[in-house]
Protein backbone atom coordinates (compact mmCIF):
# COMPACT_ATOMS: atom_id res chain seq x y z
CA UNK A 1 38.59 64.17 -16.08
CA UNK A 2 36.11 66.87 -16.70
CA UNK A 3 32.72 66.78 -17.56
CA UNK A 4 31.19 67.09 -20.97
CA UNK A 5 29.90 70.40 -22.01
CA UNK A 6 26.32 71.33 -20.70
CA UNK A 7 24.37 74.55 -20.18
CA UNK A 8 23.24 75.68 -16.87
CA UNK A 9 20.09 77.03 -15.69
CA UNK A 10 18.95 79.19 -12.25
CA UNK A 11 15.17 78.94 -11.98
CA UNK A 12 13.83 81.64 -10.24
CA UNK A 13 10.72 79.81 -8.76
CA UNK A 14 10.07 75.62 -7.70
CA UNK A 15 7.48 75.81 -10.15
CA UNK A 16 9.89 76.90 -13.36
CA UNK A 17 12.35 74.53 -11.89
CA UNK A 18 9.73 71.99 -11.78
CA UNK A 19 8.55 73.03 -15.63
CA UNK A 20 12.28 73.00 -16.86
CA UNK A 21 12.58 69.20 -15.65
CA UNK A 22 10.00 68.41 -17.72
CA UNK A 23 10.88 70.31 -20.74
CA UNK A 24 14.28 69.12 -20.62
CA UNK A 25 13.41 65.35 -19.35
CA UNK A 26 16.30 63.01 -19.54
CA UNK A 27 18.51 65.52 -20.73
CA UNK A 28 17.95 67.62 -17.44
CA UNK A 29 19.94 67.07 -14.05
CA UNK A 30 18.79 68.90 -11.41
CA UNK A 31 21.65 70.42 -9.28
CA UNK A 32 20.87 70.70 -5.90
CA UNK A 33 24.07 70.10 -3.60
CA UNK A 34 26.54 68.84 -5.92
CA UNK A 35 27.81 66.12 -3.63
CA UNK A 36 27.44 63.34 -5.81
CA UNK A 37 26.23 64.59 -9.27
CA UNK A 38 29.53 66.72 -9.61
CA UNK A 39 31.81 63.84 -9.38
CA UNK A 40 29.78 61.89 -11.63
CA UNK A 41 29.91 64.71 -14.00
CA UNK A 42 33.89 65.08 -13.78
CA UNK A 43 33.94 60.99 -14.43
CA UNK A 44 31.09 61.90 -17.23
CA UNK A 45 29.19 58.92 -15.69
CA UNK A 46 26.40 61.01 -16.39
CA UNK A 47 26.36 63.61 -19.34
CA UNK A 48 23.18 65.75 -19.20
CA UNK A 49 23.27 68.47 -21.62
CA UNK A 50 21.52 70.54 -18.91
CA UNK A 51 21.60 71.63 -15.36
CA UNK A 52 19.10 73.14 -13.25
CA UNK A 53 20.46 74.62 -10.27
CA UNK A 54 17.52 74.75 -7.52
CA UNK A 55 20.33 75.36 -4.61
CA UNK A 56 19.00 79.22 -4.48
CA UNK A 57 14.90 78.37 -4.25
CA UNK A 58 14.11 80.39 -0.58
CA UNK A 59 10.94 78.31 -1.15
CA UNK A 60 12.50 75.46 -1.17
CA UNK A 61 14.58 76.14 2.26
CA UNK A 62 12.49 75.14 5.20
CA UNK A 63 12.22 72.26 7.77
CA UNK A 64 8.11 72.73 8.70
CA UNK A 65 6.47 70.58 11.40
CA UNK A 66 2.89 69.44 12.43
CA UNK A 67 1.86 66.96 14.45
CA UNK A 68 2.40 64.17 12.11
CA UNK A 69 5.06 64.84 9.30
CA UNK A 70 8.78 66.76 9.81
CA UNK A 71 8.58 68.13 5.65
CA UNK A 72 11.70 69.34 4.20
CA UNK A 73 11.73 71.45 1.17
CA UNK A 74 14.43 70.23 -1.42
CA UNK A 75 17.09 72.78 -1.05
CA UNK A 76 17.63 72.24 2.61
CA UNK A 77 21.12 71.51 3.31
CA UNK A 78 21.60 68.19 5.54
CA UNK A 79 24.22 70.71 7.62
CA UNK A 80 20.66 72.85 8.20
CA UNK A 81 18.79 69.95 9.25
CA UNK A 82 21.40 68.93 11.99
CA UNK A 83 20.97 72.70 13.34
CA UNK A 84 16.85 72.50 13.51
CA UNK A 85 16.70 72.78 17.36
CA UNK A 86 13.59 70.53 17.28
CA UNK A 87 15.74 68.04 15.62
CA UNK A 88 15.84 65.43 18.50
CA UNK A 89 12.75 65.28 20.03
CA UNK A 90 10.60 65.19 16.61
CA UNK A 91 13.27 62.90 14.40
CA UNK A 92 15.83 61.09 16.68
CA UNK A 93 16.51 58.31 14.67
CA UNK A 94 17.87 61.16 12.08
CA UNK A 95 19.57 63.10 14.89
CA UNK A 96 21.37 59.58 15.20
CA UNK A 97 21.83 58.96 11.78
CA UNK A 98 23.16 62.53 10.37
CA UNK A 99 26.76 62.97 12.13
CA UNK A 100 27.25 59.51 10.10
CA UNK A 101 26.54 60.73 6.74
CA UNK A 102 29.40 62.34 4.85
CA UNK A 103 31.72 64.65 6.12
CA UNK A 104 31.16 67.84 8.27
CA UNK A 105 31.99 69.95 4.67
CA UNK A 106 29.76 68.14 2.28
CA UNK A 107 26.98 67.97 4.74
CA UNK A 108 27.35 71.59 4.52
CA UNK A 109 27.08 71.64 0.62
CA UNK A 110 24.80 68.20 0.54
CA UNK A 111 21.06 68.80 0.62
CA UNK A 112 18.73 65.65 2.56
CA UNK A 113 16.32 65.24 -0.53
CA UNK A 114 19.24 65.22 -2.79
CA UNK A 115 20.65 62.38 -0.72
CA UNK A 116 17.35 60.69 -1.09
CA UNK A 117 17.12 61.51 -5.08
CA UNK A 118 20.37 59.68 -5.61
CA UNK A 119 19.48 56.46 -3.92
CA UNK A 120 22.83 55.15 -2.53
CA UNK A 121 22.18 52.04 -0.92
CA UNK A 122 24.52 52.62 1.64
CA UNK A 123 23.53 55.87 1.97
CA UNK A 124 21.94 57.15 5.40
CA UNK A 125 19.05 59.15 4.74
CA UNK A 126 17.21 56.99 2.54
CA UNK A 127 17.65 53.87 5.00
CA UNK A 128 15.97 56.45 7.53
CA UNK A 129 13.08 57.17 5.19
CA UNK A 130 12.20 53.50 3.83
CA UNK A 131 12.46 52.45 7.84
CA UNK A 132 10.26 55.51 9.33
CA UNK A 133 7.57 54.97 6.55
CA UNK A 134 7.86 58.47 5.52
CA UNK A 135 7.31 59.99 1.58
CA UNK A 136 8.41 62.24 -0.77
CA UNK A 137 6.38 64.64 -3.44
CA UNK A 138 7.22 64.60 -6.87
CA UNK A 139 6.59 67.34 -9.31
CA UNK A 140 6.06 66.82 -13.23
CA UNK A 141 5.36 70.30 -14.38
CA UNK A 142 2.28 71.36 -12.57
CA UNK A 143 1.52 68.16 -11.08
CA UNK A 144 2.12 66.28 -8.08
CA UNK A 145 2.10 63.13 -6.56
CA UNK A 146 3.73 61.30 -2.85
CA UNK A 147 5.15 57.83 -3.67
CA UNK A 148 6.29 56.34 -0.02
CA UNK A 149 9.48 55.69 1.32
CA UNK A 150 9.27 51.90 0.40
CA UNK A 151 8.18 52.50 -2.74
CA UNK A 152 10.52 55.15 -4.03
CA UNK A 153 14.07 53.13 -4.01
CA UNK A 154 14.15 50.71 -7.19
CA UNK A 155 17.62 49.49 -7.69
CA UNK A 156 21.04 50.47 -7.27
CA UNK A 157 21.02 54.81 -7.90
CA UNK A 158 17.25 53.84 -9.05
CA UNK A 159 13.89 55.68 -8.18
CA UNK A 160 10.25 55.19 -8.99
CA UNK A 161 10.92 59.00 -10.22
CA UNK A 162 9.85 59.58 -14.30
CA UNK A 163 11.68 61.20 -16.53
CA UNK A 164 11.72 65.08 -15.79
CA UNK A 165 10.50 64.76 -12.59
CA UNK A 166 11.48 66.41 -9.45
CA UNK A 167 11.36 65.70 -5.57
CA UNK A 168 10.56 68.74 -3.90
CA UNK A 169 9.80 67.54 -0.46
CA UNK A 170 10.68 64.83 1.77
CA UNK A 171 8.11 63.86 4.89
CA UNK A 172 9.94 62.07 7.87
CA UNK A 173 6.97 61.07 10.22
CA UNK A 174 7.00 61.71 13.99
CA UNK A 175 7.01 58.63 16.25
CA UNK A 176 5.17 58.51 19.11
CA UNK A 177 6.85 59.12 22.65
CA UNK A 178 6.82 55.91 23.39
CA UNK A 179 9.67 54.93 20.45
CA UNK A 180 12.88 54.08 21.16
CA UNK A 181 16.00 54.18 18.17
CA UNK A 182 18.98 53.83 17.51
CA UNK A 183 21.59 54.16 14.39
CA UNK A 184 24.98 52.08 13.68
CA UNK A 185 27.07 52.18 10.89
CA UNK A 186 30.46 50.27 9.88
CA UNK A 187 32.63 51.97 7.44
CA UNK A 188 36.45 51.69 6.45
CA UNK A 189 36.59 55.16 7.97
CA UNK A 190 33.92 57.12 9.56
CA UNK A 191 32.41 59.79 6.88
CA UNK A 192 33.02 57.04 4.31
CA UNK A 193 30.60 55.07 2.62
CA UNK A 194 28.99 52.23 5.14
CA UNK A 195 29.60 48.71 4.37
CA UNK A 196 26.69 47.84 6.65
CA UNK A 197 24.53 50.80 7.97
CA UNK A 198 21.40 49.66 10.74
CA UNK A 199 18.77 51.70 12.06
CA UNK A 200 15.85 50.19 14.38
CA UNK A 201 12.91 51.26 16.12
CA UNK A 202 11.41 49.72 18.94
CA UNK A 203 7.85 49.95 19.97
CA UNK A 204 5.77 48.17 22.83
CA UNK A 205 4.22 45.88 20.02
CA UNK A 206 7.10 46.15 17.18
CA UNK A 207 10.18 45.92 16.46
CA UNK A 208 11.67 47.43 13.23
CA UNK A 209 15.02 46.88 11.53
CA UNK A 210 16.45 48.88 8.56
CA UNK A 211 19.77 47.69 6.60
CA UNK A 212 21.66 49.45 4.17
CA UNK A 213 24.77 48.57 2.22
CA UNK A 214 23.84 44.81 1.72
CA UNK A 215 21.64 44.80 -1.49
CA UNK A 216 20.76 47.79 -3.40
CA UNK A 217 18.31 49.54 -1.62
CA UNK A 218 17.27 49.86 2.31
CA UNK A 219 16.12 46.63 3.78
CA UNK A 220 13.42 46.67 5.95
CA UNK A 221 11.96 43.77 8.09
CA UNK A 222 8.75 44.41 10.95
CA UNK A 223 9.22 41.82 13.80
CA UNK A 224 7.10 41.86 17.66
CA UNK A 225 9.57 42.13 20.04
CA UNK A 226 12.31 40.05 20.48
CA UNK A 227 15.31 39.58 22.75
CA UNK A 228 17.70 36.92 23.53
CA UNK A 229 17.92 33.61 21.10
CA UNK A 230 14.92 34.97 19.28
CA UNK A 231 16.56 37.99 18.31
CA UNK A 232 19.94 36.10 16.90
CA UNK A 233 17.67 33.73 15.39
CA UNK A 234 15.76 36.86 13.57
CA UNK A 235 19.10 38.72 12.43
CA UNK A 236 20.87 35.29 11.32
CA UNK A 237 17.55 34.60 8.91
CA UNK A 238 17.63 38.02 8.02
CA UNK A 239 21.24 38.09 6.75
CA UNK A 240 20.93 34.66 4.89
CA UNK A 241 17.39 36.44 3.11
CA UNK A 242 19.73 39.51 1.52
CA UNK A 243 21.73 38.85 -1.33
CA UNK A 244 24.27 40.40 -0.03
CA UNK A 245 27.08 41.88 -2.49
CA UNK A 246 30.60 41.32 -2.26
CA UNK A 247 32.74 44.18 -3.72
CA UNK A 248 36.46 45.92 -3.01
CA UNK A 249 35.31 46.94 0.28
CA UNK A 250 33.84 43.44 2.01
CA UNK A 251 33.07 40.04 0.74
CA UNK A 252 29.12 38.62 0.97
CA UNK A 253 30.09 37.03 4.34
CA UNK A 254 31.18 39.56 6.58
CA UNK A 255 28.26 41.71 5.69
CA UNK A 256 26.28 39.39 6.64
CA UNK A 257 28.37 38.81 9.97
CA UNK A 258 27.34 42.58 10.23
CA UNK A 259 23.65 42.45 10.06
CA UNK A 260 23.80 39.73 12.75
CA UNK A 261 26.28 41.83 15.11
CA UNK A 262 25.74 45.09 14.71
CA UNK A 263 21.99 44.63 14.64
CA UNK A 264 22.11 43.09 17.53
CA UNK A 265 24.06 46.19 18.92
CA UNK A 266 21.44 48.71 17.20
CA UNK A 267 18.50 46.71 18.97
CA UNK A 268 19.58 46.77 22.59
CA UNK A 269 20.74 50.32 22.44
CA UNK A 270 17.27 51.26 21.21
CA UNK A 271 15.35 48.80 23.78
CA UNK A 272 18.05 50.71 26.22
């Protein structure tokens, strides 16, 4: 198929791109990689009647660091991200996570806040952000506002995002030194989508597990530490607490046989 007919539009600032999304509102998709919006267009699961193209914004381009947030401007390519030399020692659990998302040619194309905009729930990226407790800023015209990590996903391709809004930037916090993570994913194929994706950190005094693919947004559950029985006992009430969805790719079951094996996996390699 092809898509509908639409217009196109190349902002020349954030701030026009920002002002178009609200002029245009639901009529307006903004185009940022094209990873996922262009095959929705050629299935016209979505028919905007415009698109606003911020893949060109310099301003938008940049991976900046302080001492408490990584902040990624919304036309940073996830290919760009895997490249930022400070990469593993300020965002490891992402430095774990990236090589798992897509395909070495539409991470180069595929931009980390548009990964985050779309909301997969088995995507990687937004797991990372609901589990590291990080934000996003959200533009409406001149305006502004950070919604958290938690907060953002709302359903299945859903986001607490308003009509004509637009994420800009996406803040990954930096964990202290003492933090250990780790990332697993099981997919029919590696680059495909996960049918059960864990991340976890582990701290002194906590213990945090992420789980994507087995409702329809990132799970995220806070535990102390835990090893041995009380860690199976942990993962086997997490994975009866998901309504876990059965589709062409896995039944109910063995995603749940997931969250209790390869969480297990995910937490020793981090407390390794």
């Amino acid at each position: 198929m092809k898509p509908a007919p639409f217009d196109y539009v190349r902002p020349d600032s954030l701030a026009e791109a920002a002002g178009l999304c609200q002029q245009y509102g639901p009529e307006g998709r903004v185009l940022a990689g094209g990873q996922s919006l262009m095959a929705m267009l050629n299935m016209r699961l979505t028919t905007p009647s415009v698109l606003i193209d911020v893949s060109g914004l310099s301003e938008a381009n940049y991976v900046h660091s302080d001492t408490q947030h990584v902040a990624i401007g919304c036309a940073t390519r996830q290919a760009e991200l895997m490249r930022w030399d400070h990469l593993g020692a300020q965002l490891p659990l992402l430095k774990q996570a990236l090589p798992w998302v897509g395909h070495v040619q539409t991470r180069s194309r595929g931009t980390v806040c548009g990964s985050i905009a779309h909301a997969d729930p088995s995507s990687e990226l937004p797991l990372c952000l609901a589990l590291l407790e990080g934000e996003v800023v959200i533009a409406h015209g001149t305006s502004k506002r950070s919604v958290s990590g938690r907060s953002l996903f709302t359903g299945l391709l859903q986001t607490a995002c308003g009509e004509g809004e637009l994420i800009t930037e996406v803040r990954f916090p930096r964990l202290p030194a003492e933090a250990k993570t780790a990332f697993k994913e099981m997919a029919i194929r590696h680059g495909d989508f996960a049918i059960i994706a864990v991340g976890v950190i582990s701290k002194p005094d906590r213990l945090s597990i992420a789980v994507g693919g087995a409702t329809d947004r990132p799970e995220v559950r806070h535990w102390p530490p835990l090893a041995g029985g009380d860690l199976d006992d942990a993962l086997n009430e997490l994975a009866w607490s998901l309504d876990c969805t059965s589709d062409l790719h896995a039944p109910a079951s063995y995603r749940r046989h997931l969250i209790r094996t390869l969480g297990k996996q995910t937490v020793l390699e981090a407390a390794a």
